[in-house]
Protein backbone atom coordinates (compact mmCIF):
# COMPACT_ATOMS: atom_id res chain seq x y z
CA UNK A 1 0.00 0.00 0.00
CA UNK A 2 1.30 3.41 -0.94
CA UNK A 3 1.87 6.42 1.57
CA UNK A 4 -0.30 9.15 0.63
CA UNK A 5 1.81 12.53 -0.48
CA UNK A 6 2.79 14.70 2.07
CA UNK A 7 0.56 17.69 3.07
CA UNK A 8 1.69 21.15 1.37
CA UNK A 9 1.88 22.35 5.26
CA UNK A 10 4.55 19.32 5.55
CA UNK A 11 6.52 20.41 2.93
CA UNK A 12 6.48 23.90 3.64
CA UNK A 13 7.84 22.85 7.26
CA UNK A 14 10.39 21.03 6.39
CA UNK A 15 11.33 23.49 4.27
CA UNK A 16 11.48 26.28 7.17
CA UNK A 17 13.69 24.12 8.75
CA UNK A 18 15.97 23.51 6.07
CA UNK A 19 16.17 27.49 5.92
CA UNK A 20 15.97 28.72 9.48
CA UNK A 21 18.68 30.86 9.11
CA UNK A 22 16.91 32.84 7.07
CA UNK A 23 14.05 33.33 8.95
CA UNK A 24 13.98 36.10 11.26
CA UNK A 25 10.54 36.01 12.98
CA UNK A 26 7.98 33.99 14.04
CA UNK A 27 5.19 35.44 15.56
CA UNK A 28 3.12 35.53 12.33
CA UNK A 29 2.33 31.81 12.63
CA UNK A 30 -0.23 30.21 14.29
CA UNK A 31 0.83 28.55 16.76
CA UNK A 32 0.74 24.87 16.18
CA UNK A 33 2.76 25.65 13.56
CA UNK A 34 5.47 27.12 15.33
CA UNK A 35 5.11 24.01 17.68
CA UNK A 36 5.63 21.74 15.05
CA UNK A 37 8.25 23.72 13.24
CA UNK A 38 9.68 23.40 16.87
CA UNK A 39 9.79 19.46 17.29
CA UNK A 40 11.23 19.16 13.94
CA UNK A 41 13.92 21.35 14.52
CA UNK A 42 14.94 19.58 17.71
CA UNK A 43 14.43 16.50 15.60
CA UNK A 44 16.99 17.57 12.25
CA UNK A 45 19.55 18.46 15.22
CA UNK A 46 19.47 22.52 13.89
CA UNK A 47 18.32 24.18 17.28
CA UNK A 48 21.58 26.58 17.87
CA UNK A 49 21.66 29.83 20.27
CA UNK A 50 20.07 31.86 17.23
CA UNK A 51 17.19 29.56 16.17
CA UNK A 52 16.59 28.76 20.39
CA UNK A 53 16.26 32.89 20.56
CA UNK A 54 13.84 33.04 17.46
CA UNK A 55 11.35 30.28 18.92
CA UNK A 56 11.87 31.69 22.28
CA UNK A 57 10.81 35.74 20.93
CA UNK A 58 7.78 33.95 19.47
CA UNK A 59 5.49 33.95 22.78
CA UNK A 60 4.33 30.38 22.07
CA UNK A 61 3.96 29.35 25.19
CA UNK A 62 3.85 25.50 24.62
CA UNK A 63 7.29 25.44 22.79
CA UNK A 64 8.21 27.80 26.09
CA UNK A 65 7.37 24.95 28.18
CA UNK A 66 8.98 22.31 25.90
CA UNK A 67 11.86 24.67 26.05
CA UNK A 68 11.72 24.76 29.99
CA UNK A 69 10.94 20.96 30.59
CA UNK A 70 13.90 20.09 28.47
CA UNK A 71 15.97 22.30 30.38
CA UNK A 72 17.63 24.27 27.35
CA UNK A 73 19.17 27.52 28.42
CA UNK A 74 21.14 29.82 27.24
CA UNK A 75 24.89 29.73 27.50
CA UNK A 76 25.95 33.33 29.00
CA UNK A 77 29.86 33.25 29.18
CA UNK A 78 31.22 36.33 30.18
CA UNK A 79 34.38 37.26 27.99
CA UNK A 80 36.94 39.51 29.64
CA UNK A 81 38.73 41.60 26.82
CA UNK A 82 42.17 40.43 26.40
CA UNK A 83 43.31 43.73 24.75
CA UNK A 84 42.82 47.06 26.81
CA UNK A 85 44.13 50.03 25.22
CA UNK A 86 44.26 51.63 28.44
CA UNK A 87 45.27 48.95 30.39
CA UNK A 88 43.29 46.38 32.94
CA UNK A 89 43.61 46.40 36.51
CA UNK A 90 41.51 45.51 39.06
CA UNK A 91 41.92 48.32 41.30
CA UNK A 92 39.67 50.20 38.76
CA UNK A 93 36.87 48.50 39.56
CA UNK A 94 34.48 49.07 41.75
């Protein structure tokens, strides 16, 4: 038995996630859409800092909670110029 063809709002996921880097915002889409876009992103192994930011600025809140129950965060590493101009001490601070 044949599959039946794939549904033109398959293809045109699939294709979003093929291209995420070009996309720059979201919150146009409904939002199952953005939930499935979502899964299959985390599914192709293409969920970077950049494409975790654009899902997160989209509001949804059910990829928020998929977001929060599978503990992804944000990696904030502060970077300490290695270069000063003026010089670095520590004294300066305060």
């Amino acid at each position: 038995m044949r599959n039946p063809p794939p549904s033109l709002l398959s293809l045109t996921v699939n294709a979003a996630v093929l291209n995420l880097s070009r996309i720059n915002d979201l919150s146009h889409l409904p939002d199952h859409i953005v939930l499935d876009l979502f899964a299959r992103t985390l599914k192709a192994g293409k969920l970077n800092e950049r494409v975790l930011r654009l899902f997160m600025a989209s509001g949804n809140e059910e990829v928020l909670s998929v977001i929060d129950a599978l503990k992804i965060k944000i990696d904030v590493t502060p970077i300490i110029p290695t270069r000063c101009h003026e010089g670095f001490r520590m004294n300066d601070i305060d």
